[in-house]
Protein backbone atom coordinates (compact mmCIF):
# COMPACT_ATOMS: atom_id res chain seq x y z
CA UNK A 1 6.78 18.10 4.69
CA UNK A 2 10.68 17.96 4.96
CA UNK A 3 12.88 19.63 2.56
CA UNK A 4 11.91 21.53 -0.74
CA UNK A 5 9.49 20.88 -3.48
CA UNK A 6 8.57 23.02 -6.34
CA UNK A 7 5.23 24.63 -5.63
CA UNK A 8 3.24 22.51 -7.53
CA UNK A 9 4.95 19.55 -6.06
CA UNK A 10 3.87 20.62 -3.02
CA UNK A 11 0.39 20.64 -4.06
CA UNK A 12 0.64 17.67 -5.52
CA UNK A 13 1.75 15.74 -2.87
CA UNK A 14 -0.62 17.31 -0.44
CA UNK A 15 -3.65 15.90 -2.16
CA UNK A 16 -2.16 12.69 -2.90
CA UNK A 17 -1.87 12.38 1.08
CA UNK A 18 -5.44 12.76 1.23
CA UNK A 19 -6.24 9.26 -0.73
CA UNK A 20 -5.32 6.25 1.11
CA UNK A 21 -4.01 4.67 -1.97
CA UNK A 22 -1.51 6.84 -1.68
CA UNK A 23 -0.64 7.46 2.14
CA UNK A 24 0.84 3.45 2.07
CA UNK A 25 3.90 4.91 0.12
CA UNK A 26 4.68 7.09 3.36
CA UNK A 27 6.10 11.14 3.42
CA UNK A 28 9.16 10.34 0.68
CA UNK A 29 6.91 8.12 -1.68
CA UNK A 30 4.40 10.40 -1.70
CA UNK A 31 6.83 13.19 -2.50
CA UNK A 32 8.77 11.26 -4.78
CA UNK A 33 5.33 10.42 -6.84
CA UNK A 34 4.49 14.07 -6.57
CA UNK A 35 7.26 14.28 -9.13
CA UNK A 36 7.13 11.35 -10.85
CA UNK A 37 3.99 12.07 -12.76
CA UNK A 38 2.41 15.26 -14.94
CA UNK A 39 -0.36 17.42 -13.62
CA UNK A 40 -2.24 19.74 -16.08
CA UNK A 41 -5.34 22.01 -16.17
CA UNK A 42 -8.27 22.02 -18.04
CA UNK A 43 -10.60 24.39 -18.56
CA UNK A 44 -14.71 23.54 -18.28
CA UNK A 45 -16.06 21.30 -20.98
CA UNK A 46 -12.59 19.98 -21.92
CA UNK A 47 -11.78 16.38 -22.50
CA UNK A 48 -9.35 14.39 -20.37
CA UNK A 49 -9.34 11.33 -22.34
CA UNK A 50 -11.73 9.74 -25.27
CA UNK A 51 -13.23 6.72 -25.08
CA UNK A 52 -11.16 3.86 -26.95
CA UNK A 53 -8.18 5.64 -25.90
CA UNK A 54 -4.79 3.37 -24.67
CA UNK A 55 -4.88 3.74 -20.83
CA UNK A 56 -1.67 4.72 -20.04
CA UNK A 57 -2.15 6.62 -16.99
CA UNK A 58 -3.75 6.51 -13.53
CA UNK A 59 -5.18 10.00 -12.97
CA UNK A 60 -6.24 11.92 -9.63
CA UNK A 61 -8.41 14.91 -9.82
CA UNK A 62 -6.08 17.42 -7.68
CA UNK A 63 -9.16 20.00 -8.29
CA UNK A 64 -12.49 20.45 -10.05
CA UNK A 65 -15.21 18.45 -11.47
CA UNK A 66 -15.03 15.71 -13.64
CA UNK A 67 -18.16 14.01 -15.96
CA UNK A 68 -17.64 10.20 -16.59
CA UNK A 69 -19.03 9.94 -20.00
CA UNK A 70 -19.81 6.45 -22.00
CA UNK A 71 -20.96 7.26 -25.39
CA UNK A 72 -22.69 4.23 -27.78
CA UNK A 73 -22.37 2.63 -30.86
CA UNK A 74 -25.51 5.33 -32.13
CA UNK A 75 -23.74 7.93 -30.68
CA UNK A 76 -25.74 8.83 -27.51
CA UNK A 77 -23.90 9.89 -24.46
CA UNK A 78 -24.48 9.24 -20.64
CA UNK A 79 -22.78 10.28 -17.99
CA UNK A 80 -22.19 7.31 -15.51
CA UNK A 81 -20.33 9.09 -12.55
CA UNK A 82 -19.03 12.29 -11.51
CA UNK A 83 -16.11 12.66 -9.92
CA UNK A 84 -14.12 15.18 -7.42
CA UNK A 85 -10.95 16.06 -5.86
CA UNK A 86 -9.12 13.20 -4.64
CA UNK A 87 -10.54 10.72 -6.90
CA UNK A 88 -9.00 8.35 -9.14
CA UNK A 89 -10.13 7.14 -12.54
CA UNK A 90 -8.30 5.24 -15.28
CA UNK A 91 -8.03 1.95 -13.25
CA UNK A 92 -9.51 -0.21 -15.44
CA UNK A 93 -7.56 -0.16 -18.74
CA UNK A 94 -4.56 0.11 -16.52
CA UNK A 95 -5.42 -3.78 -15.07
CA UNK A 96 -5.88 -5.14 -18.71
CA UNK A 97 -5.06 -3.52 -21.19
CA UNK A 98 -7.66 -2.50 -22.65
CA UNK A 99 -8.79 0.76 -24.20
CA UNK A 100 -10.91 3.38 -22.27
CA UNK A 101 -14.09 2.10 -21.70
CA UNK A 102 -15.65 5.95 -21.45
CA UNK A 103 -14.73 9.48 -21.93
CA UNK A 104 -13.89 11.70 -19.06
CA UNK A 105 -15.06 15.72 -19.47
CA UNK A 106 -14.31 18.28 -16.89
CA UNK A 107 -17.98 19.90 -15.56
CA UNK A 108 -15.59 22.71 -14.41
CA UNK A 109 -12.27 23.97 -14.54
CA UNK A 110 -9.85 20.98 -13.07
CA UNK A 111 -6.27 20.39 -12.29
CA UNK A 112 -5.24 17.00 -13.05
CA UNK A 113 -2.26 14.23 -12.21
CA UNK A 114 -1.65 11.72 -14.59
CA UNK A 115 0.81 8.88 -12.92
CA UNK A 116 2.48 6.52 -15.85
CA UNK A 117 1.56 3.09 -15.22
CA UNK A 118 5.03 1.93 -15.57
CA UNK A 119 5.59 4.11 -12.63
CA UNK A 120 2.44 2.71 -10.62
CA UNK A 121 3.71 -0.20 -11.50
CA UNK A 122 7.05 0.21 -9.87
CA UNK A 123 5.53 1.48 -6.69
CA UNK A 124 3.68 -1.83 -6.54
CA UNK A 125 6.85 -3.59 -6.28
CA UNK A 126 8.49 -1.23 -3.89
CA UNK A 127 5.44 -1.02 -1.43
CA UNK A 128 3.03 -4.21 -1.46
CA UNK A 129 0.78 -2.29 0.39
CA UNK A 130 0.31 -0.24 -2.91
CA UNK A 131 -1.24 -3.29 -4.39
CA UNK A 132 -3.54 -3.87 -2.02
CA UNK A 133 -5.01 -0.87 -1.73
CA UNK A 134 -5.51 -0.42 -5.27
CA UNK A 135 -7.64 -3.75 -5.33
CA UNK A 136 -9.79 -2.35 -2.09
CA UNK A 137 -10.37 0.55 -4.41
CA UNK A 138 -11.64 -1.00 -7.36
CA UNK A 139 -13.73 -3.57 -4.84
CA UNK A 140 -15.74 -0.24 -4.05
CA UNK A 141 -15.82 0.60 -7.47
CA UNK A 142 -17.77 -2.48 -7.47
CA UNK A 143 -19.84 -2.23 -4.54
CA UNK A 144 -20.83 0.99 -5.85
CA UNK A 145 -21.93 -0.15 -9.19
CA UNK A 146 -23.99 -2.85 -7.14
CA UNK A 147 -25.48 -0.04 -5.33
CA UNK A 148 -26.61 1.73 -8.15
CA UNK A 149 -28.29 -1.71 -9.76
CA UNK A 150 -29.90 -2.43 -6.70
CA UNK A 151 -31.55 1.32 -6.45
CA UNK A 152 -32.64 0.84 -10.09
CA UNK A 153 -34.52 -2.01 -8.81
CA UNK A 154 -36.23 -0.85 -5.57
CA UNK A 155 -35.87 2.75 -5.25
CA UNK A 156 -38.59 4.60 -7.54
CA UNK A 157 -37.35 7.71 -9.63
CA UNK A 158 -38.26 10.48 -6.77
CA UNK A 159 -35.73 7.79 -3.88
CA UNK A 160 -33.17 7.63 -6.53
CA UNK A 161 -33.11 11.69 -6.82
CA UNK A 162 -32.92 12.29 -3.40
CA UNK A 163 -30.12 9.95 -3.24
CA UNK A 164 -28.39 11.17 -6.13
CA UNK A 165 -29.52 14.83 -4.53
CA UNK A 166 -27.35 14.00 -1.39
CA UNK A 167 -24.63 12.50 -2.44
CA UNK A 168 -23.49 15.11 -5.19
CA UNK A 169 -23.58 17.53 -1.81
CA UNK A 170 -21.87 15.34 0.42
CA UNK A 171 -19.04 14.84 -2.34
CA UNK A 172 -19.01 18.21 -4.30
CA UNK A 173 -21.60 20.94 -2.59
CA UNK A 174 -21.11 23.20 0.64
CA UNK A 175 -21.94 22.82 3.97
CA UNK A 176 -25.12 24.45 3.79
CA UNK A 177 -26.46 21.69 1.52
CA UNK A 178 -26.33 24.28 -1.65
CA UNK A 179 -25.10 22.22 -4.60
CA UNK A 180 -23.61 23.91 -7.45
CA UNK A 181 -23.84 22.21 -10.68
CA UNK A 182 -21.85 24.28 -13.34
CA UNK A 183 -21.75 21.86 -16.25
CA UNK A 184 -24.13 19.27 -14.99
CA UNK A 185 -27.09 19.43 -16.68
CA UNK A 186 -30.62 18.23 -16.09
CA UNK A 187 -29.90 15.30 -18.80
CA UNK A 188 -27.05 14.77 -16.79
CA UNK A 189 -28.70 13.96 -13.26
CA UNK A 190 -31.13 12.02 -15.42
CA UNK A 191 -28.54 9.13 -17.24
CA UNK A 192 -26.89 9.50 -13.27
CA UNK A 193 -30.24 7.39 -12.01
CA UNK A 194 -31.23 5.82 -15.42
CA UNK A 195 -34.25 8.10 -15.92
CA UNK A 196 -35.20 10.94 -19.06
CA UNK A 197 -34.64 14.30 -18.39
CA UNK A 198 -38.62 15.06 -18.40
CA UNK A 199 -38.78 12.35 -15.52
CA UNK A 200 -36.36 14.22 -13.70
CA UNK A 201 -37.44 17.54 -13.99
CA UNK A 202 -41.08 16.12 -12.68
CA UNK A 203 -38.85 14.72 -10.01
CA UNK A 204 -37.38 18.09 -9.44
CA UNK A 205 -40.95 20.10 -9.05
CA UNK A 206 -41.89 17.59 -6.99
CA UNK A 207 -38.85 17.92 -4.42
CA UNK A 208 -39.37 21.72 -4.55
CA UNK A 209 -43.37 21.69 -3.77
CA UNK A 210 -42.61 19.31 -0.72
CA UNK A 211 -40.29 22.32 0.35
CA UNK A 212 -37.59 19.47 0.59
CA UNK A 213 -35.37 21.23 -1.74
CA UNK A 214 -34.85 24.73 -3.80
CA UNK A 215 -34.20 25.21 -7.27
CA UNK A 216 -32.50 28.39 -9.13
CA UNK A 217 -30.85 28.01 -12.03
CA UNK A 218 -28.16 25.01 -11.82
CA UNK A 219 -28.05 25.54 -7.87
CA UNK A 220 -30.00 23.00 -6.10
CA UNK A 221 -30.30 23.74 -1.84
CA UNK A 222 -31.41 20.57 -0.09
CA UNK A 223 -33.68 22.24 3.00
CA UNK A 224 -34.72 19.43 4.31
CA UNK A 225 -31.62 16.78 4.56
CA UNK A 226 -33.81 14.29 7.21
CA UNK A 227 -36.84 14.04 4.62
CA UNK A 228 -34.57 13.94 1.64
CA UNK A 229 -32.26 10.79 3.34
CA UNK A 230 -35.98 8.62 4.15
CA UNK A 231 -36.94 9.48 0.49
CA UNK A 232 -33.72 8.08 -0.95
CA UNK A 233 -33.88 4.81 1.66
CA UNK A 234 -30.68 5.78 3.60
């Protein structure tokens, strides 16, 4: 980029590149975000933001691993997402008002941007495009939530592991299929696909003794990516 940013700036601004909702504002919008808003790191197992919170803020995960978290009236927790670098979260409250609907917990150490919505909302006016991208974003927030419905419906526990399985490794393993899951634990994958952790470790055992995939510790290696895909219906 043109001219001089502080280093984190720089950072900054790369990543927010990355995310289309972003690239509409163009080289100087991008920069001029970059140092608009306040980035901060968090070490594994902090909090972001509670549930019930105001929602003040649209945040991007610069770095790390992120655990959405609803928690109920009883006090029981489930994690509904998981999130990586580039993504976005804190749309919602930002639309209406409203508090946070759920908790967000870093599953490892993560670098965060927090953009002030009266500041989104300025770049709205100065770029329509802005706008419009942020409603194609939350329309796959919804397609993905319609996903997940529909897999509780006809995929069976096994199909909705393998799924979950390939996904987490596509968005936040290597190349080698080896998915590292500091932070993310069995319970975890389990509220992921609506199942109890029992289920899932059966699940597990049974992925392992088909040689489809390897288990050590919280390190899962998918070995056989073809079998895994027809198992999850993709």
């Amino acid at each position: 980029m043109k001219g001089h940013l502080p280093h984190d700036a720089e950072a900054i601004a790369a990543v927010l590149a990355e995310i289309p909702l972003f690239r509409v504002l163009g080289e100087s919008g991008i920069r001029s975000t970059a140092q608009t808003g306040l980035a901060r790191r968090y070490r594994s197992g902090q909090i972001i933001f509670h549930q019930g919170d105001p929602g003040e803020s649209l945040y991007v995960l610069l770095d790390g691993l992120v655990k959405v978290v609803f928690t109920t009236e009883h006090g029981d927790e489930i994690v509904l997402n998981m999130l990586g670098r580039g993504d976005t979260f804190g749309e919602m409250a930002l639309l209406d008002g409203s508090p946070r609907s759920a908790s967000i917990v870093t599953a490892r150490a993560a670098w965060v941007f927090a953009l002030p919505r009266a500041r989104l909302l300025e770049l709205m006016r100065e770029h329509p495009g802005l706008a419009d991208e942020f409603l194609r974003m939350l329309g796959h927030m919804v397609r993905r939530l319609t996903d997940q419905a529909a897999d509780l419906a006809f995929l069976d526990l096994g199909g909705r592991l393998a799924k979950l399985l390939l996904q987490l490794a596509d968005k936040h393993g290597h190349a080698d299929g080896v998915v590292e899951m500091p932070g993310l634990t069995q319970s975890d994958l389990a509220a992921l696909i609506g199942a109890s952790r029992p289920a899932v470790n059966r699940a597990l055992q049974s992925l392992v003794s088909r040689n489809l995939i390897a288990v050590q510790g919280r390190t899962i290696t998918l070995l056989d990516v073809a079998a895994l895909r027809k198992r999850g219906g993709l």
